[in-house]
Protein backbone atom coordinates (compact mmCIF):
# COMPACT_ATOMS: atom_id res chain seq x y z
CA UNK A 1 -16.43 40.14 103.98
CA UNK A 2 -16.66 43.73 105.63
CA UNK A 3 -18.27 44.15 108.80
CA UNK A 4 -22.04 44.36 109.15
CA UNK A 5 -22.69 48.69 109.36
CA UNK A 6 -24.16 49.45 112.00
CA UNK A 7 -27.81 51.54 110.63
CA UNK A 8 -30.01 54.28 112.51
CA UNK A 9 -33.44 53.36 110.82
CA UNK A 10 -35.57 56.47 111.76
CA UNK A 11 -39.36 56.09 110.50
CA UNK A 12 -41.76 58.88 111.79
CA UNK A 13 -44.62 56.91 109.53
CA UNK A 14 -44.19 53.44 111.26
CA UNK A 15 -47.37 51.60 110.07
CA UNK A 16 -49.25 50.05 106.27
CA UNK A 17 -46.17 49.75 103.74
CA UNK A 18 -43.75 52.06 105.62
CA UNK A 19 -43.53 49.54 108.35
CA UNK A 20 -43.75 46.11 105.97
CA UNK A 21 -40.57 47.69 103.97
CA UNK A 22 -38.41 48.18 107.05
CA UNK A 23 -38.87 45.33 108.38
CA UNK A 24 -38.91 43.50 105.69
CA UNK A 25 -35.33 45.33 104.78
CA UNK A 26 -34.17 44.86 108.23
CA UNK A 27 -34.92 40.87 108.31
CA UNK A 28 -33.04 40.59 104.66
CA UNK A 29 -30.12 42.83 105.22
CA UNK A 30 -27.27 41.33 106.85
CA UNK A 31 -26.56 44.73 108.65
CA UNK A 32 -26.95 45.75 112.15
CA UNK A 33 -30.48 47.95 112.67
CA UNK A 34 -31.64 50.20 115.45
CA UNK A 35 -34.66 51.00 114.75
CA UNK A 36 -36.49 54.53 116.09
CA UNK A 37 -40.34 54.69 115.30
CA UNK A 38 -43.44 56.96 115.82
CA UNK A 39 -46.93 55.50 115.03
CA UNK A 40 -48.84 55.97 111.47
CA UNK A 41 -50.78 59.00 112.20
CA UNK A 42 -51.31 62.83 111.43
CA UNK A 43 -48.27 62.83 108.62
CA UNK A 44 -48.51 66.73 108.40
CA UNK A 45 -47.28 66.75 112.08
CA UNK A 46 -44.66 63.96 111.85
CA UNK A 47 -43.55 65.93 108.65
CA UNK A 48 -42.82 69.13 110.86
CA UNK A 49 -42.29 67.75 114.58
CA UNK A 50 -40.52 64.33 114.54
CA UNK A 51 -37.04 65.78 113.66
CA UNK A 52 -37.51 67.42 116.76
CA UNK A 53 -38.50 64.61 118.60
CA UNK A 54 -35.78 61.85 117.24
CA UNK A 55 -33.17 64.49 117.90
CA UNK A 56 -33.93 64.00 121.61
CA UNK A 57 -34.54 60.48 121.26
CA UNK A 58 -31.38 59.65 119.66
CA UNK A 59 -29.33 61.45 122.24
CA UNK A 60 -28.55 58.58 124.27
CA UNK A 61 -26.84 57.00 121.29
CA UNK A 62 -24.64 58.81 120.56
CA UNK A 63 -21.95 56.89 121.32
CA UNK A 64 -22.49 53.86 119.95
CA UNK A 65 -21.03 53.91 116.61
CA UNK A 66 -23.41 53.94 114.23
CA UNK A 67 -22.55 54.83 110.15
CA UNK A 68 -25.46 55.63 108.43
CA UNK A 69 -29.09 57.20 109.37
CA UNK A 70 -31.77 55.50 107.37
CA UNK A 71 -35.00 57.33 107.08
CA UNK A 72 -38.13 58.26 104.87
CA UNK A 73 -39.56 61.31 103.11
CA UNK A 74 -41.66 61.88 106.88
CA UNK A 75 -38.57 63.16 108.18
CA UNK A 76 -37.19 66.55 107.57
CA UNK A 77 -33.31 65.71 107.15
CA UNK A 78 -32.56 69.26 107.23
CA UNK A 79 -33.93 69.88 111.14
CA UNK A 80 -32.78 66.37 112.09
CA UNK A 81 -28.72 67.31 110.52
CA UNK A 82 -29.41 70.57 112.82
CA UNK A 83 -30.99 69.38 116.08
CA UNK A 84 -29.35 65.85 116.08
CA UNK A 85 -25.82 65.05 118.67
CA UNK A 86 -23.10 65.99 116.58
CA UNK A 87 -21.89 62.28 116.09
CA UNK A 88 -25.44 61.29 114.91
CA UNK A 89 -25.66 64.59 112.69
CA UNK A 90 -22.62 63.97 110.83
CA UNK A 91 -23.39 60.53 109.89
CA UNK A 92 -24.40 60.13 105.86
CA UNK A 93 -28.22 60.02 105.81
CA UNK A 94 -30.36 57.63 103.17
CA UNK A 95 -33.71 58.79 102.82
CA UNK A 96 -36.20 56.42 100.97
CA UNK A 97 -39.11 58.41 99.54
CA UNK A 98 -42.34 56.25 99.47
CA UNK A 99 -44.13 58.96 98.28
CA UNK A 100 -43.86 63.04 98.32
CA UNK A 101 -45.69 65.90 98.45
CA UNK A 102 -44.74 67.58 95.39
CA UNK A 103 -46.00 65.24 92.71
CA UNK A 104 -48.58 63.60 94.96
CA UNK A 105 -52.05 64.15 93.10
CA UNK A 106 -54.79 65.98 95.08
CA UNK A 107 -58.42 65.32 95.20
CA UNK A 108 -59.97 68.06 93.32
CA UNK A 109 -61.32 71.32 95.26
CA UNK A 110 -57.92 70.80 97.20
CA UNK A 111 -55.33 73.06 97.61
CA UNK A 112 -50.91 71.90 97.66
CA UNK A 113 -49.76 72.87 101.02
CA UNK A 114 -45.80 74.28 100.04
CA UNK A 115 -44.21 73.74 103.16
CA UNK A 116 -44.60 70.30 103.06
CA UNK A 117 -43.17 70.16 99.64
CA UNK A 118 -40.43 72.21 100.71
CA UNK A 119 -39.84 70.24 103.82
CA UNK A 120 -39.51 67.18 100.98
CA UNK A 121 -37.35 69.55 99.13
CA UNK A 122 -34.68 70.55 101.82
CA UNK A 123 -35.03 67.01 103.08
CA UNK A 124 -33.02 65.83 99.35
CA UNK A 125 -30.61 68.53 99.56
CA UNK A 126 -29.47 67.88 103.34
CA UNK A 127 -29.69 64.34 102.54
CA UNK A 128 -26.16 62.10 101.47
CA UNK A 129 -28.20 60.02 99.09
CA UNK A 130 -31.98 60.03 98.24
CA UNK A 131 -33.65 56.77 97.11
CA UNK A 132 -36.88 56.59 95.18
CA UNK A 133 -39.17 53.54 94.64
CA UNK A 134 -39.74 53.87 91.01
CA UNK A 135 -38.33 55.71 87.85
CA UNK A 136 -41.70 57.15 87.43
CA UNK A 137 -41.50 59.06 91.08
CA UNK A 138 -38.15 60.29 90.79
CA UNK A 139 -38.83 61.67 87.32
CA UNK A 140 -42.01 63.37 88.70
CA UNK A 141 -40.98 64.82 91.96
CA UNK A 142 -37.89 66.00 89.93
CA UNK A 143 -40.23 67.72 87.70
CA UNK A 144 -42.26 69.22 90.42
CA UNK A 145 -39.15 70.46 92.31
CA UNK A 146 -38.88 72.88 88.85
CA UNK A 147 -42.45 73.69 88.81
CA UNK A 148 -41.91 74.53 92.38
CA UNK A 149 -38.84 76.83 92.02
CA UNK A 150 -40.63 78.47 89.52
CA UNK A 151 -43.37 79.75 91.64
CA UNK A 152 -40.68 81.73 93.73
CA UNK A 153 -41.21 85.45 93.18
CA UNK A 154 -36.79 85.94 93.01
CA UNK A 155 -33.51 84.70 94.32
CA UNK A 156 -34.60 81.63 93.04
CA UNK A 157 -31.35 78.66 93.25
CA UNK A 158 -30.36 77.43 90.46
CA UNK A 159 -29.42 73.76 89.48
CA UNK A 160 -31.34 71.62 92.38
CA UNK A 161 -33.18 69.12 90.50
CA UNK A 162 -29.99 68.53 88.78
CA UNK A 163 -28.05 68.30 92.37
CA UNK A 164 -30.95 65.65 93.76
CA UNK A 165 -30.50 63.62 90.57
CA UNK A 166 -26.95 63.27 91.03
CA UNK A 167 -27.25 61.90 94.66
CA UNK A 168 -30.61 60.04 93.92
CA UNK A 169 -31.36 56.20 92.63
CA UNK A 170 -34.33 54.45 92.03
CA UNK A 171 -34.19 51.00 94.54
CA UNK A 172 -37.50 49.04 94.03
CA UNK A 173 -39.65 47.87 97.14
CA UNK A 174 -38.45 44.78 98.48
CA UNK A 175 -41.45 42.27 99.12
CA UNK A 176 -41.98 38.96 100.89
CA UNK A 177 -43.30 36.77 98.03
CA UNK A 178 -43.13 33.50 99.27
CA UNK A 179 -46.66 32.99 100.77
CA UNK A 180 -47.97 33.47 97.39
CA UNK A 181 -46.01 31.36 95.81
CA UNK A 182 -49.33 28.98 96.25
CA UNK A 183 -51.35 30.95 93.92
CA UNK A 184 -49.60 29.90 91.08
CA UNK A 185 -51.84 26.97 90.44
CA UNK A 186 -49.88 25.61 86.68
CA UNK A 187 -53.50 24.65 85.69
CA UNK A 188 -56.17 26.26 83.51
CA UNK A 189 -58.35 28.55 84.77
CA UNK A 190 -61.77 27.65 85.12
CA UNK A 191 -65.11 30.19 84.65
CA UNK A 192 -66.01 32.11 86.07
CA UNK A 193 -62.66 33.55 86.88
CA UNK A 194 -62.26 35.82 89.76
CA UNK A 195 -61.25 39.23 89.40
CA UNK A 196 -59.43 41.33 91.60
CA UNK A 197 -59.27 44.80 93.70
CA UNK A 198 -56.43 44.93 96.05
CA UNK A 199 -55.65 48.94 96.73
CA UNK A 200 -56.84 51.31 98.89
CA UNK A 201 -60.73 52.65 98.82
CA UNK A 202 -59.56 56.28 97.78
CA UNK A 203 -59.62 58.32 94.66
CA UNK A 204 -56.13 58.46 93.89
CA UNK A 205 -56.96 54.55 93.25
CA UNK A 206 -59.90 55.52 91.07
CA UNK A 207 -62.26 52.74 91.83
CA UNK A 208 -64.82 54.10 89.62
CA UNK A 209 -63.31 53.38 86.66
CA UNK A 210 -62.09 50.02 88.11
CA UNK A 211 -66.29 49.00 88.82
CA UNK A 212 -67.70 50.63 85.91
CA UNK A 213 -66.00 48.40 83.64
CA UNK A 214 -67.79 45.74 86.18
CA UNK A 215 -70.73 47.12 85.43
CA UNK A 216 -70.35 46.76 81.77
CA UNK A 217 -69.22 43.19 81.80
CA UNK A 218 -72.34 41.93 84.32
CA UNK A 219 -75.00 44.01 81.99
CA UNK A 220 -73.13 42.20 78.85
CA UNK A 221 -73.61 38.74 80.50
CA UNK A 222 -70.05 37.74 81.24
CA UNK A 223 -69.39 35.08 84.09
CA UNK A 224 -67.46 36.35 86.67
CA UNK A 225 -66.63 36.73 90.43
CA UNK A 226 -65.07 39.77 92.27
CA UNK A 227 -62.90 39.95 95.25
CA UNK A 228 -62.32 43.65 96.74
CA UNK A 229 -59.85 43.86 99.36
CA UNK A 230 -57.64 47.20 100.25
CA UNK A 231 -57.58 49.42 103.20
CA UNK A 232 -59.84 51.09 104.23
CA UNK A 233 -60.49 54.45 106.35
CA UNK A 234 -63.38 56.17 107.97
CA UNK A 235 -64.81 57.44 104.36
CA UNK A 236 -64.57 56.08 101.37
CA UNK A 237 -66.21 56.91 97.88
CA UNK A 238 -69.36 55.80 97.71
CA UNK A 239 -68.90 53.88 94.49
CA UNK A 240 -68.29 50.76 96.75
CA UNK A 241 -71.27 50.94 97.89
CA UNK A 242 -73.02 50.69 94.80
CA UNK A 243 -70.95 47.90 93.28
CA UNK A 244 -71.68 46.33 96.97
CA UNK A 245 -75.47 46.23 95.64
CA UNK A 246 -75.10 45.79 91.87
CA UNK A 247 -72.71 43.19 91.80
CA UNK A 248 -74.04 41.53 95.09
CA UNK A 249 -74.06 37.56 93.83
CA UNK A 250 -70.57 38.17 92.43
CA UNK A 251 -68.68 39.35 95.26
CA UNK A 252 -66.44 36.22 97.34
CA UNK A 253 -64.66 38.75 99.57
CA UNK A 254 -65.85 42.99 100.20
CA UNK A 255 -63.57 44.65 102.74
CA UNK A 256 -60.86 44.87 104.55
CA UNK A 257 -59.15 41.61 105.58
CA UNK A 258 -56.62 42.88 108.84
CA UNK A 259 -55.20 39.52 109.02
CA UNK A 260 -52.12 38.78 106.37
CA UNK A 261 -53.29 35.01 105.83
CA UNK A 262 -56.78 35.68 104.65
CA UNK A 263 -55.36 38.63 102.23
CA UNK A 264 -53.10 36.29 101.14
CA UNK A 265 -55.37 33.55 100.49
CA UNK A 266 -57.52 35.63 98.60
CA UNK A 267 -54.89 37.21 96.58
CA UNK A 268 -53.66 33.40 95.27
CA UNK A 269 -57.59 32.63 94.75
CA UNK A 270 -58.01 35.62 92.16
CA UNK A 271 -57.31 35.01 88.41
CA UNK A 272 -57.00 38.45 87.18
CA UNK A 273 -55.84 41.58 88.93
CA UNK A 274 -56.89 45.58 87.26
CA UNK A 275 -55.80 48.73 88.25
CA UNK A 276 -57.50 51.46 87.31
CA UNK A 277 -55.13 54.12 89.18
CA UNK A 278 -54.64 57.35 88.64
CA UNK A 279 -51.69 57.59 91.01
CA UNK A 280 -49.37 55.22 91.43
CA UNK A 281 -45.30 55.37 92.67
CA UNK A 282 -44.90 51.59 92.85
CA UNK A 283 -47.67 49.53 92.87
CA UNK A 284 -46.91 47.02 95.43
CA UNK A 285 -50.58 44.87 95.61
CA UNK A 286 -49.92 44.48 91.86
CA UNK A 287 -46.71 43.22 92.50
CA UNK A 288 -48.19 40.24 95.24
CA UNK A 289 -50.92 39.94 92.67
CA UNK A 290 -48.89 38.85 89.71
CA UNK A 291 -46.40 37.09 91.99
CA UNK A 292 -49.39 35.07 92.71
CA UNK A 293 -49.97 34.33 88.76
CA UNK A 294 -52.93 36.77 88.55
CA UNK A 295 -53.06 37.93 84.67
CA UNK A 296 -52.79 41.83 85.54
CA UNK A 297 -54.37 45.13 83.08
CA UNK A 298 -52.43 48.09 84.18
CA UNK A 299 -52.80 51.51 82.47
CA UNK A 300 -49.75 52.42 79.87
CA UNK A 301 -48.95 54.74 82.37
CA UNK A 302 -47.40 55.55 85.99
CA UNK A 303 -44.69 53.02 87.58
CA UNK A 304 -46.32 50.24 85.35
CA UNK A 305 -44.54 50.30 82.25
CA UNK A 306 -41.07 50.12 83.86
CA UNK A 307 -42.18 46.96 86.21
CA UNK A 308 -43.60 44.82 83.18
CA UNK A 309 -40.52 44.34 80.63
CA UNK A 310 -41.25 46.10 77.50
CA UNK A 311 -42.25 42.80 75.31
CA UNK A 312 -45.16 42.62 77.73
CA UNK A 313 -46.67 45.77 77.61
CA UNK A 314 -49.30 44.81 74.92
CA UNK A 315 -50.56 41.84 76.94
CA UNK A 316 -50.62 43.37 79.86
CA UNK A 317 -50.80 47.28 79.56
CA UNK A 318 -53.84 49.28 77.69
CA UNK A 319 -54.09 52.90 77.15
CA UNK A 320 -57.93 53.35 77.53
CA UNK A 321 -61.21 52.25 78.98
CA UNK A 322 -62.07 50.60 76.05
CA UNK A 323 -59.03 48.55 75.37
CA UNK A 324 -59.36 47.64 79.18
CA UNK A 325 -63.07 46.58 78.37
CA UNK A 326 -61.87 44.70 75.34
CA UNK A 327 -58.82 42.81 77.37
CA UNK A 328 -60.84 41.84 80.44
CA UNK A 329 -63.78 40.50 78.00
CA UNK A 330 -61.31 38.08 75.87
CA UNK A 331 -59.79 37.00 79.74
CA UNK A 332 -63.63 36.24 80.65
CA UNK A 333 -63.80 34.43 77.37
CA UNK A 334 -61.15 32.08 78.13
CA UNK A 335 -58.84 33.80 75.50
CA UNK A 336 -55.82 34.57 77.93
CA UNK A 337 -52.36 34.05 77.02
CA UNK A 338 -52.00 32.60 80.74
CA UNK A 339 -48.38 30.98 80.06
CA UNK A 340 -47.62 34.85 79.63
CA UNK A 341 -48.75 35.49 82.99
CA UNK A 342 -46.72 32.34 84.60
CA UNK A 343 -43.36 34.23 83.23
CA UNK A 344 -44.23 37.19 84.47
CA UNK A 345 -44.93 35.77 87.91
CA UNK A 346 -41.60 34.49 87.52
CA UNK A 347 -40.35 37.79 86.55
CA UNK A 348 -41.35 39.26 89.51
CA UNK A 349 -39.80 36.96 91.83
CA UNK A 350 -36.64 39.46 91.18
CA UNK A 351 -38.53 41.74 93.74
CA UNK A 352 -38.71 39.15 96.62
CA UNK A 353 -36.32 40.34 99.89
CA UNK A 354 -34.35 37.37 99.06
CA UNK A 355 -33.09 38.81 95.64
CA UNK A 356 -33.52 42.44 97.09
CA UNK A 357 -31.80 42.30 100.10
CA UNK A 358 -28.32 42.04 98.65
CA UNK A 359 -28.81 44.99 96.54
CA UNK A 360 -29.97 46.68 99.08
CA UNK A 361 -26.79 45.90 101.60
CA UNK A 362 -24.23 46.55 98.78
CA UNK A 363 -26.40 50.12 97.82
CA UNK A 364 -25.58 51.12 101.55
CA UNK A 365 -22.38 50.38 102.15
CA UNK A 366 -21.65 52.45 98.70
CA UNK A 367 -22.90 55.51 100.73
CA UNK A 368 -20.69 54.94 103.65
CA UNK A 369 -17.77 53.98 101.49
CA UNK A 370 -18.52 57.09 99.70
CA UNK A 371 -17.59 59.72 102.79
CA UNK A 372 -14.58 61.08 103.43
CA UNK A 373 -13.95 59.48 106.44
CA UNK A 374 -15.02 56.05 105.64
């Protein structure tokens, strides 16, 4: 076996899934981690002043051997390869993007800051390898990066996304599954089933699709309960405050639950999991949700179709509000094909650390096997 590599995780965005994923990778990998952080908090300034920052941080170990820097779309590669000790600088850099600001959707009345985008852009092309979470965000920021170019008046370069695809690879999230492992109960579901919200309370989540289709089902008469969970920040659309009073003796959980164990136990209570979103790289509460057995409805769109194999996608994909109407009416109606949902939960155990970490030990060591020097 070749020796452990000795990793220079750098996270300017060290908090929510940022933080679950490294540690998470850290704890599965059988590599050797030092680990560099700054909390979860004003991204546009981590985005422009941490490269600054971990440059002068990272002085001090310099000298300790390290082969690879490990970091995330917060960091601008670019400053860090030009600021950093030459023996950090010259190391091959990963960067994992979570999300970006290219293809991110914006609220509407908003404007796209470019020098974040180009921050994301120069980050790729001063990066060794770039990793995204999904298909579906690699082949969208790589779109964007042309719609980008093409906004430049001249002397526009020629052949980036191309260059970026060449060094890039999608690498799923790795996720702890095993404390939901209890939700998968083997036994029929009784009524009224329990359906569930797990994302954030923002737009980009589109919760008013999500409890409009509510609506409709309690007005038609259906049975049902509702658990909304998901982070939450200082505003949030006021939908949730009307399905807080419309749906009032339905709800067995509203809010925020900070402590893992009571999401958890929540999550392997529910019976069927929706997403309404209108943005979505990954999709990791749907992931814990069907890990749990919860039958899940997932637009035909986004990361979704590529994380439900493709002789699923009529169960568990639909294309409109209608067909999601239609879907979640026949689940209320007992008319689920749950043994469906029991191999998909199944299915999904391929993203739990313990299958990821492996892939992602052998996907690093390819990059440092890959320089010259190596």
């Amino acid at each position: 076996m070749r020796r452990p590599l000795r990793i220079l995780a750098i996270e300017p965005y060290f908090g929510g899934s940022h933080a679950d994923f490294l540690d998470g990778l850290r704890a599965a990998s059988r590599h050797r981690w030092t680990l560099l952080t700054l909390p979860a908090r004003k991204w546009k300034w981590r985005m422009r002043g941490s490269a600054i920052h971990f440059a002068r941080e990272a002085a001090p170990l310099a000298g300790q051997g390290f082969d690879l820097v490990f970091t995330s779309d917060f960091l601008g590669v670019a400053d860090w390869k030009a600021l950093a000790p030459a023996p950090l600088a010259r190391l091959p850099v990963v960067t994992f993007f979570h999300e970006n600001q290219l293809s991110y959707p914006l609220e509407p009345g908003q404007r796209r800051d470019y020098q974040y985008a180009f921050t994301n852009l120069t980050t790729c092309l001063a990066s060794d390898a770039v990793w995204f979470n999904s298909e579906y965000h690699r082949e969208s920021f790589l779109d964007a990066v042309g719609e980008l170019l093409r906004k430049m008046p001249d002397y526009v370069p020629e052949g980036l996304p191309e260059a970026i695809h060449a060094k890039s690879r999608v690498m799923h999230l790795g996720v702890d599954l095993t404390p939901l492992l209890p939700g998968r109960r083997g036994r029929p579901r009784q009524s009224p089933l329990t359906i569930l919200w797990s994302h954030r309370w923002e737009w980009d989540k589109n919760p008013e699709g999500f409890f409009e289709v509510l609506f409709f089902l309690a007005e038609e008469g259906l049975a049902f309960r509702v658990a909304i969970l998901g982070e939450t920040f200082r505003k949030w659309p006021h939908v949730f405050e009307e399905a807080k009073r419309r749906l009032a003796d339905r709800i067995v959980q509203f809010g925020y639950l900070p402590h893992r164990e009571g999401y958890e136990e929540h999550v392997c209570g529910a019976d069927v999991v929706v997403s309404t979103a209108i943005h979505e790289f990954f999709g990791l509460a749907m992931v814990e949700a069907m890990a749990a057995g919860c039958f899940p409805l997932m637009p035909n769109r986004l990361c979704y179709p590529e994380i439900v194999p493709t002789q699923w996608h009529h169960t568990f994909l639909y294309d409109d509000d209608r067909e999601l109407r239609v879907k979640l009416t026949a689940l209320l109606k007992g008319k689920g094909p749950w043994h469906t949902a029991a191999e998909l939960a199944d299915y999904i155990q391929r993203y739990d650390w313990s299958n990821q970490g492996p892939v992602y030990d052998a996907a690093l060591e390819g990059v440092v096997r890959a320089e010259p020097d190596s």
